[in-house]
Protein backbone atom coordinates (compact mmCIF):
# COMPACT_ATOMS: atom_id res chain seq x y z
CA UNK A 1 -22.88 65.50 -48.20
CA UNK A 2 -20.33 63.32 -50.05
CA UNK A 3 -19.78 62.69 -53.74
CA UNK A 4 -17.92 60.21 -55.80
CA UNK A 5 -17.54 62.59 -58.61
CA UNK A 6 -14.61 60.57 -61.08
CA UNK A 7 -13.46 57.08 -60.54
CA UNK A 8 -10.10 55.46 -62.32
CA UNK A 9 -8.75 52.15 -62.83
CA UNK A 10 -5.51 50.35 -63.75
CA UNK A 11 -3.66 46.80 -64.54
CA UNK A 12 -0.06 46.36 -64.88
CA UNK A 13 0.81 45.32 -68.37
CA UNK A 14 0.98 41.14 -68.47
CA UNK A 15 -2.72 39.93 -69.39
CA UNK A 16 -2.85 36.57 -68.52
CA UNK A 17 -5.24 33.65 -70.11
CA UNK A 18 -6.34 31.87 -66.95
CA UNK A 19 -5.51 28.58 -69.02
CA UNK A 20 -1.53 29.96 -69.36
CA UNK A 21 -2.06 30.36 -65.48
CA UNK A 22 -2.90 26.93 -65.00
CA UNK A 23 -0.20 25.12 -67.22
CA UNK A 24 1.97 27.31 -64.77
CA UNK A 25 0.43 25.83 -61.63
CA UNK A 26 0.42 22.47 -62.60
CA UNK A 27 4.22 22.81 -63.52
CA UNK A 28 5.47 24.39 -60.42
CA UNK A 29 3.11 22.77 -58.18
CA UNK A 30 3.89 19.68 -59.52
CA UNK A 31 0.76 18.13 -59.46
CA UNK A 32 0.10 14.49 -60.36
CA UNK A 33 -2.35 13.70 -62.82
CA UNK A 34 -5.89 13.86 -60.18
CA UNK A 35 -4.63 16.83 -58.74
CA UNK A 36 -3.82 18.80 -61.80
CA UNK A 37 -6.61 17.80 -63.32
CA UNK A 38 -8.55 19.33 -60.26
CA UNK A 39 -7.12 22.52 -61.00
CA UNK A 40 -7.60 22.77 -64.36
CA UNK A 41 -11.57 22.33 -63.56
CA UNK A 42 -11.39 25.12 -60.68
CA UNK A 43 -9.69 27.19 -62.79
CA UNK A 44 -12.60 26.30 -66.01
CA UNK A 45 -15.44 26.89 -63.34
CA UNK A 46 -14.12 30.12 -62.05
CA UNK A 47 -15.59 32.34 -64.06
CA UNK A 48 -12.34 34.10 -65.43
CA UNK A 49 -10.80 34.33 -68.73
CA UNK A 50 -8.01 37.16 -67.62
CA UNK A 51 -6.20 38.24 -64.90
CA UNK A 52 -2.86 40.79 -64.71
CA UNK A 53 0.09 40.81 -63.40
CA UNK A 54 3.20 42.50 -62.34
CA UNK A 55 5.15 39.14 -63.32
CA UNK A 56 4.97 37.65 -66.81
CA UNK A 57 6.86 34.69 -65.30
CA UNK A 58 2.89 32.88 -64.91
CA UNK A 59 2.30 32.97 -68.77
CA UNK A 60 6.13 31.14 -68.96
CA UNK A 61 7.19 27.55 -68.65
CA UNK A 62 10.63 28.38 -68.81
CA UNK A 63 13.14 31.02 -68.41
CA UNK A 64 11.48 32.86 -65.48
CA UNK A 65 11.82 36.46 -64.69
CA UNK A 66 11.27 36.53 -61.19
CA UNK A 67 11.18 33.02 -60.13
CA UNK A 68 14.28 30.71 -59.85
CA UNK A 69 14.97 28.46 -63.30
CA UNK A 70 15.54 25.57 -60.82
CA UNK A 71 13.26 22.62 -59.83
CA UNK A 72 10.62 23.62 -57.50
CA UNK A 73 11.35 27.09 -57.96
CA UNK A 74 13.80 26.90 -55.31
CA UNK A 75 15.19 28.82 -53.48
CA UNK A 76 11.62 29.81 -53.63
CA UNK A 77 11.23 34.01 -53.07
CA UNK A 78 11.32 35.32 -49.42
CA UNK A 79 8.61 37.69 -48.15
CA UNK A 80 11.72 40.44 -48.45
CA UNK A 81 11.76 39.74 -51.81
CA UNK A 82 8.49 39.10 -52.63
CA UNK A 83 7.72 43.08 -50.98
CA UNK A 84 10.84 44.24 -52.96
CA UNK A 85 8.45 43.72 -56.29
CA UNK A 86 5.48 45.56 -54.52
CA UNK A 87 7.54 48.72 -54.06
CA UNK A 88 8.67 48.86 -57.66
CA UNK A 89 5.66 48.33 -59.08
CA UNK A 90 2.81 49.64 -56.90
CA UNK A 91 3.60 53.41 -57.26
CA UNK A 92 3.52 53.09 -60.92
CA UNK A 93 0.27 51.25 -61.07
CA UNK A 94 -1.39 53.60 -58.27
CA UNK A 95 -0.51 56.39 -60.36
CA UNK A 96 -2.15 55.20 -63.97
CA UNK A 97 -5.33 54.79 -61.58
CA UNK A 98 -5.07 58.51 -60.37
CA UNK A 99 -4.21 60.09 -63.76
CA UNK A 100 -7.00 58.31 -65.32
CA UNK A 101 -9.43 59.64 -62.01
CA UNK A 102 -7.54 62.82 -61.86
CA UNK A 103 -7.79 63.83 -66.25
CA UNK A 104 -11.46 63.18 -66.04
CA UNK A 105 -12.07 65.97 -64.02
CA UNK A 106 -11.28 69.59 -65.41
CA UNK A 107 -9.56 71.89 -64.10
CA UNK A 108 -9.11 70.18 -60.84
CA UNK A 109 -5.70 71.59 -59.19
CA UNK A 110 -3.61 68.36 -57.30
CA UNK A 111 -2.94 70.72 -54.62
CA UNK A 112 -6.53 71.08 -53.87
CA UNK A 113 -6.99 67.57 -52.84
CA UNK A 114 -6.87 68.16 -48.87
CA UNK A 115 -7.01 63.93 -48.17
CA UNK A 116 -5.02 61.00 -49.40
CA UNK A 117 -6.26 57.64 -48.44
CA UNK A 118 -4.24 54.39 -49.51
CA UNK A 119 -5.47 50.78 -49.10
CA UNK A 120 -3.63 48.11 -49.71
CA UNK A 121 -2.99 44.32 -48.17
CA UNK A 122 -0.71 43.04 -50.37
CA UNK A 123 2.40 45.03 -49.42
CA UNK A 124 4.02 47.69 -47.04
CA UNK A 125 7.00 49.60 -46.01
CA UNK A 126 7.66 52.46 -44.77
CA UNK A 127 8.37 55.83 -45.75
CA UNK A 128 5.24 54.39 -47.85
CA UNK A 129 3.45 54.44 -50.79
CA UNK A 130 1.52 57.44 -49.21
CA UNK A 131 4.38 59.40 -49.07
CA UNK A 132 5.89 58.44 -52.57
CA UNK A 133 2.47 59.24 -53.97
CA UNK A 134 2.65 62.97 -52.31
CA UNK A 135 6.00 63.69 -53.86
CA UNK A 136 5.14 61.56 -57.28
CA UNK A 137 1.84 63.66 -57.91
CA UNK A 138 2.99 67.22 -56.02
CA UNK A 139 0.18 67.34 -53.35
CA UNK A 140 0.59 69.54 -50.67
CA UNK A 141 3.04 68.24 -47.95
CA UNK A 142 0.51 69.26 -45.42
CA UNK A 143 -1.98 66.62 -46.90
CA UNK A 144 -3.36 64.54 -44.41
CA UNK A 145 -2.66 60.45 -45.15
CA UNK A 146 -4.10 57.39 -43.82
CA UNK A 147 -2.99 54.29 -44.71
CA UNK A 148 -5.87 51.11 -44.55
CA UNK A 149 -3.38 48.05 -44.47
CA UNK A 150 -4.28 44.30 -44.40
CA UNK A 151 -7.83 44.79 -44.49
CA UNK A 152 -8.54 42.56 -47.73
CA UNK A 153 -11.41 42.98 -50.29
CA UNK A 154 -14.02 45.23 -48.43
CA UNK A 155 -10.89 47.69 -47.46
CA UNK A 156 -12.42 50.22 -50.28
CA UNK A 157 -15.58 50.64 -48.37
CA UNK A 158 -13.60 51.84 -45.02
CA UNK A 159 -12.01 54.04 -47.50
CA UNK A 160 -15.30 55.60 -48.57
CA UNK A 161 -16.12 55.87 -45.05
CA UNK A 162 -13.36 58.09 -44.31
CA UNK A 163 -14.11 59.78 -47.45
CA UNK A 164 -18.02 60.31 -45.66
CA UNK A 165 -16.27 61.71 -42.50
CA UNK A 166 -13.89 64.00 -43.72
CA UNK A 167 -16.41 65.61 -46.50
CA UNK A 168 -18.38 66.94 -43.14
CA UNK A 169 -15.91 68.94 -42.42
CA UNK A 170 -16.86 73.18 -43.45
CA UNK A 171 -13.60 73.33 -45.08
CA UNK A 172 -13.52 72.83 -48.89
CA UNK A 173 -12.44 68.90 -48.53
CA UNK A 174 -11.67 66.79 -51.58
CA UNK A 175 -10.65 63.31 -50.70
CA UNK A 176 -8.07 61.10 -53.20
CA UNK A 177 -8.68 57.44 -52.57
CA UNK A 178 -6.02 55.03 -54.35
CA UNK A 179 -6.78 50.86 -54.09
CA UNK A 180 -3.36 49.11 -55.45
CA UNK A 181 -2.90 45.11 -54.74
CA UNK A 182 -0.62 43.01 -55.98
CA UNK A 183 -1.74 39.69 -55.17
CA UNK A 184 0.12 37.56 -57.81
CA UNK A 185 3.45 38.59 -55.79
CA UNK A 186 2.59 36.04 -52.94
CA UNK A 187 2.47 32.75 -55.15
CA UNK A 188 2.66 29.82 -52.96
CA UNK A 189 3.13 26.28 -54.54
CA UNK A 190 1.88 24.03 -51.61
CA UNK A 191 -1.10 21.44 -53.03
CA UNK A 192 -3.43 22.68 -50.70
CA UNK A 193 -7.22 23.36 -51.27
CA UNK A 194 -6.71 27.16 -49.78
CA UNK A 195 -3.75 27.30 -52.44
CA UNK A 196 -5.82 26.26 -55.47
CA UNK A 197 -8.23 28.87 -54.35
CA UNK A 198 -5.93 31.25 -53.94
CA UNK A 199 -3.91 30.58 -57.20
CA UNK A 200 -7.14 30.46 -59.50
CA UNK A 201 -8.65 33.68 -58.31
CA UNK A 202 -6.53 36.74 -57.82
CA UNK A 203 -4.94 39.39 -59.72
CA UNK A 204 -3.40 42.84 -59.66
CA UNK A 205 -4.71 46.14 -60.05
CA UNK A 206 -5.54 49.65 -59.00
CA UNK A 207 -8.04 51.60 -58.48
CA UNK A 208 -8.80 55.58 -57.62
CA UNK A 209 -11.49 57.69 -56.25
CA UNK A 210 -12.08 61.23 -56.11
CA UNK A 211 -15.09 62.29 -53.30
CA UNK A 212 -15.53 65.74 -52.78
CA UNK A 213 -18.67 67.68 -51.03
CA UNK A 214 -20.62 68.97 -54.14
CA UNK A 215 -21.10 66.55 -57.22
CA UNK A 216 -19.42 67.73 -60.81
CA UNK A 217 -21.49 68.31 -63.85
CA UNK A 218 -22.53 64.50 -65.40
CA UNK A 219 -22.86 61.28 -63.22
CA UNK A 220 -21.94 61.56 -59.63
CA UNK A 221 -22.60 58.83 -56.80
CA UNK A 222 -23.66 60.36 -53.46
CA UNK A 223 -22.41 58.23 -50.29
CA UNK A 224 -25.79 57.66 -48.86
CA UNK A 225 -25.47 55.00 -45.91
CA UNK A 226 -22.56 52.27 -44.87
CA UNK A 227 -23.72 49.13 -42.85
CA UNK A 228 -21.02 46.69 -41.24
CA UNK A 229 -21.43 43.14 -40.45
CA UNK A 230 -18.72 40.55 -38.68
CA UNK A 231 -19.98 36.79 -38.89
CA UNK A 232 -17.02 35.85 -36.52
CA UNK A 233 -18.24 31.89 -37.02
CA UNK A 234 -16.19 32.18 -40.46
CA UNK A 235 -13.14 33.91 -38.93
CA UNK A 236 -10.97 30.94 -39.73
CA UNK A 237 -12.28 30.56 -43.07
CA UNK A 238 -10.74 33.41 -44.43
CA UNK A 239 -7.42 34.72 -43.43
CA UNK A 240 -4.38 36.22 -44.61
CA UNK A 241 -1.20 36.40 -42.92
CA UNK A 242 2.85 37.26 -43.15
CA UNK A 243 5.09 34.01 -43.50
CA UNK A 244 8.22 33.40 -44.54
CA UNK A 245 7.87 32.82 -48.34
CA UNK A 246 5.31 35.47 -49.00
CA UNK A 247 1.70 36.11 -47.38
CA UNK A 248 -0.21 33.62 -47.15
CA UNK A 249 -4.10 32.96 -47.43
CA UNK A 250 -6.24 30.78 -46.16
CA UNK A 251 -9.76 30.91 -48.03
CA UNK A 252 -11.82 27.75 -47.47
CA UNK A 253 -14.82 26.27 -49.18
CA UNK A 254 -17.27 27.37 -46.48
CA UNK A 255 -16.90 30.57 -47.58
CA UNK A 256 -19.95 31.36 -49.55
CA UNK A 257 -22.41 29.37 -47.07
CA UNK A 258 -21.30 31.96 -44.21
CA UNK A 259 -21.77 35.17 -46.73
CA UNK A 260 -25.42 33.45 -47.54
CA UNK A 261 -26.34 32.95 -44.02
CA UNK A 262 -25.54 36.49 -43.60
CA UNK A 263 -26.20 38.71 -47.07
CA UNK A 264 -30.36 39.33 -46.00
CA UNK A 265 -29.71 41.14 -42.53
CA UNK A 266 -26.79 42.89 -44.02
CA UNK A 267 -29.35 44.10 -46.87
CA UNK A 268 -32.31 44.83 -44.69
CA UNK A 269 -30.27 46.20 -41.94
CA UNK A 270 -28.74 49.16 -44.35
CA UNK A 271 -31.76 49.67 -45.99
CA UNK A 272 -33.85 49.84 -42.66
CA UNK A 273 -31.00 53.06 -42.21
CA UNK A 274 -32.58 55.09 -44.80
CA UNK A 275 -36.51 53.25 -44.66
CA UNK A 276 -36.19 51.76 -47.90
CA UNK A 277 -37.30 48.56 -49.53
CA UNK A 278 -35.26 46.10 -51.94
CA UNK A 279 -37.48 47.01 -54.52
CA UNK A 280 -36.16 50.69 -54.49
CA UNK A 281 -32.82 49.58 -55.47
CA UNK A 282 -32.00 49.64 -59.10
CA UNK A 283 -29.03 48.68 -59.33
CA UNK A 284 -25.82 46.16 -57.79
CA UNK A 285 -22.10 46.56 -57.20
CA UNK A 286 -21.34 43.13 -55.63
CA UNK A 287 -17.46 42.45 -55.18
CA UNK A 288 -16.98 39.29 -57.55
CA UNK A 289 -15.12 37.67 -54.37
CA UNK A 290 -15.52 34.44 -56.90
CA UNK A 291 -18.23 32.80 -58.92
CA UNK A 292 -19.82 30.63 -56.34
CA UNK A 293 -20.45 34.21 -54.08
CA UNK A 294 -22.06 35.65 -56.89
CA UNK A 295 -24.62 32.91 -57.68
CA UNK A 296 -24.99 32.04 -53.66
CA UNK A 297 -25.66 36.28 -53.15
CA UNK A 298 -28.26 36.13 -56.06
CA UNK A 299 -30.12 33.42 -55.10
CA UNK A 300 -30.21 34.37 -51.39
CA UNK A 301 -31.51 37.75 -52.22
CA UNK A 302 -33.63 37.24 -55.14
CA UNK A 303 -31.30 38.55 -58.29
CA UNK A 304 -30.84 37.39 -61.89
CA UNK A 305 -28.19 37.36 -63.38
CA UNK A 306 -28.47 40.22 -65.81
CA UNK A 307 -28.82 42.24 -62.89
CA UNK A 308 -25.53 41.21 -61.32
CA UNK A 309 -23.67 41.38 -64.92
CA UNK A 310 -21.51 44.26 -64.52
CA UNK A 311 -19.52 41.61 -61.30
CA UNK A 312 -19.61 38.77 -63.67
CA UNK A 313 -17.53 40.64 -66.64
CA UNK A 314 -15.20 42.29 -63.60
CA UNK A 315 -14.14 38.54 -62.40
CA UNK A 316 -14.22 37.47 -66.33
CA UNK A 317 -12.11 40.28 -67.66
CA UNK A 318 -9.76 40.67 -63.84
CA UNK A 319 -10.12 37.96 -61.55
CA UNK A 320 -10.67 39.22 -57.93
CA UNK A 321 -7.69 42.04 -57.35
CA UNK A 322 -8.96 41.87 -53.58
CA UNK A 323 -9.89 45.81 -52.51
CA UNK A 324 -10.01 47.84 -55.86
CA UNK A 325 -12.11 45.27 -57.60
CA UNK A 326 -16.13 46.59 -55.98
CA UNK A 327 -14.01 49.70 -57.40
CA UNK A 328 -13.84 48.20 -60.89
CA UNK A 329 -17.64 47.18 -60.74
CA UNK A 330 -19.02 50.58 -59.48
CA UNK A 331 -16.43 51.92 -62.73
CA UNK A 332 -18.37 50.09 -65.20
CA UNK A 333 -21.70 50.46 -63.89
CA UNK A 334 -21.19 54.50 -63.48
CA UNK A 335 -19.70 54.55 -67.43
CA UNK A 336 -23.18 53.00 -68.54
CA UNK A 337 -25.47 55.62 -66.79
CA UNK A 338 -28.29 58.01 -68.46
CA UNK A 339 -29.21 61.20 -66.92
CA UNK A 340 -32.87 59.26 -66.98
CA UNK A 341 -30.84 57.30 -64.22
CA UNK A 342 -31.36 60.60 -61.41
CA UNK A 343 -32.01 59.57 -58.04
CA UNK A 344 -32.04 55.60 -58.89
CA UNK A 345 -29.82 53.51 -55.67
CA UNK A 346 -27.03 51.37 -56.05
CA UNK A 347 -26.79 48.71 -52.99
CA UNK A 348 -23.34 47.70 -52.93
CA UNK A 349 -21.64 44.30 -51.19
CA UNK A 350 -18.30 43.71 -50.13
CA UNK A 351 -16.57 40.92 -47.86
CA UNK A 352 -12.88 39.58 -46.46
CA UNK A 353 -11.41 38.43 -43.36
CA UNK A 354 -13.13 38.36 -40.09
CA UNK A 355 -15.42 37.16 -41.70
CA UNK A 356 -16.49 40.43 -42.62
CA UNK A 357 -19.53 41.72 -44.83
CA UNK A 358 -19.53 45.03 -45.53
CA UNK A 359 -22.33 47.52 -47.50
CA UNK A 360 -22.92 50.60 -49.08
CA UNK A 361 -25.61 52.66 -50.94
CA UNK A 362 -24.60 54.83 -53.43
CA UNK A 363 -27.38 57.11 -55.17
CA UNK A 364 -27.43 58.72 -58.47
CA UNK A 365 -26.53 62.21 -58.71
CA UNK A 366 -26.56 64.03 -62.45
CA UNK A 367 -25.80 67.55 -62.47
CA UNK A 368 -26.13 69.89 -65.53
């Protein structure tokens, strides 16, 4: 068996009013009257009021920190650059996730952790953040690493999976997952429609996870089933790749109608795993992807809105930090369970490139 016994998360410092972002966008964009006003309703109807940052330069008109004081921006920042800023920043920020995991369970010795899984999609090199993370913290040097790179916002749930795996092992396994993305490093100023997308929706953060075999006195959430899904019709439609001035995403309005033509089967086909029925789920963790997935998820499979409210405040409060943010939703939910709460499922949702829909049932677990 397999328990997610503490959970952390983290932002870097700059909270951003999404209405700062967009006087930003329309600046450096330089969008013509129907245009910016375009943005400026995408960014209204998105659903977010905050997102964070590694660079305070998109709450700035002026006097930039990381971008160029020039028009245009230019010469705009180079992918070298661009991952330059990931490796200063995404140690510190994976490590305020891990402390925060890491503090909330006692007595828990770092050199007990036998596993150290990192996901990220938003930067890379290499000796990596795996390895900075071993020295940084003090784990073992014998540790075993994997590294889930490029994977995009259903990366945690691959995570979890190795999680599963190793904790059926007859060793004494405990498995440290760490989620960092910085997606407001990889900018890109073209007026395109993937652009605005892109530029209304993501932020940075980090989150941790700590599974281990046996579940820890309070809430725990056992790892009950994983079901995977590829609707290759929508491979184009969302995509993320290396260029020259950053990575670059492609992230069209389609979107949503693929994830609706394919949210039921995904449902019934984990649930058919363990012979269960919607109505013996209690609760939802559905990766706030954007607004429109939310409602399009809720009315496919028949949820209200106060049911889905823990996503909701995630994209209001962070914006969609690609693979830690189903991380930040299961957070919240798990802070706001009862021991009354015993046994009760969580069906989980999370999707990115491939088009790929990924799930996960969590149940439960309170121990005295």
């Amino acid at each position: 068996m397999s328990f997610i016994t503490s959970l952390g998360t983290a932002n870097p410092p700059y909270a951003l009013p999404q209405s700062a972002i967009a006087d930003f966008m329309v600046q450096t964009m330089r969008l013509e009257p129907d245009d910016a006003r375009k943005l400026r309703v995408l960014f209204r109807a998105s659903g977010i009021e905050t997102r964070y940052s590694v660079i305070d330069d998109y709450g700035r008109m002026s006097d930039f920190h990381f971008f160029e004081n020039t028009p245009g921006l230019e010469p705009f920042p180079s992918t070298r650059r661009r991952l330059e800023l990931y490796r200063r920043h995404a140690l510190s920020l994976s490590l305020e996730a891990i402390h925060q995991c890491l503090n909330a369970v006692p007595g828990l010795r770092k050199d007990a952790i036998t596993h150290l899984v990192v996901v990220s999609c938003t930067g890379m090199y290499a000796p990596g953040l795996d390895i900075d993370l071993v020295k940084a913290l003090g784990l073992n040097s014998s540790v075993e690493r994997t590294c889930i790179n490029f994977m995009g916002c259903y990366a945690s749930f691959n995570a979890l999976k190795l999680a599963a795996a190793a904790c059926l092992s007859p060793k004494a396994t405990k498995v440290l997952i760490v989620c960092t993305e910085l997606c407001s490093i990889h900018f890109q100023r073209e007026n395109s429609d993937d652009n605005m997308l892109a530029n209304g929706l993501f932020g940075d953060g980090s989150a941790a996870v700590l599974v281990e075999q046996e579940p820890r006195p309070g809430i725990n959430l056992q790892l009950a089933e994983f079901h995977c899904e590829l609707a290759t019709e929508g491979e184009h439609d969302m995509t993320w790749s290396v260029g020259d001035l950053g990575f670059e995403m492609r992230l069209s309005s389609y979107v949503p109608e693929i994830i609706r033509s394919g949210i039921r089967n995904l449902m019934r086909s984990l649930l058919a795993k363990l012979n269960l029925k919607p109505q013996q789920v209690s609760f939802y963790a559905i990766h706030p992807g954007g607004k429109k997935i939310l409602e399009t998820i809720e009315r496919e499979i028949g949820l209200t809105k106060d049911q889905n409210q823990v996503a909701y405040e995630v994209l209001r409060n962070f914006g969609n930090m690609s693979s830690p943010t189903v991380l930040f939703v299961l957070h919240e939910l798990t802070r706001r369970f009862r021991t009354q709460d015993h046994g009760k499922r969580i069906l989980s949702f999370a999707f990115g490139p491939g088009l790929t829909l990924e799930s996960a049932l969590f149940t439960i677990h309170f121990a005295p």
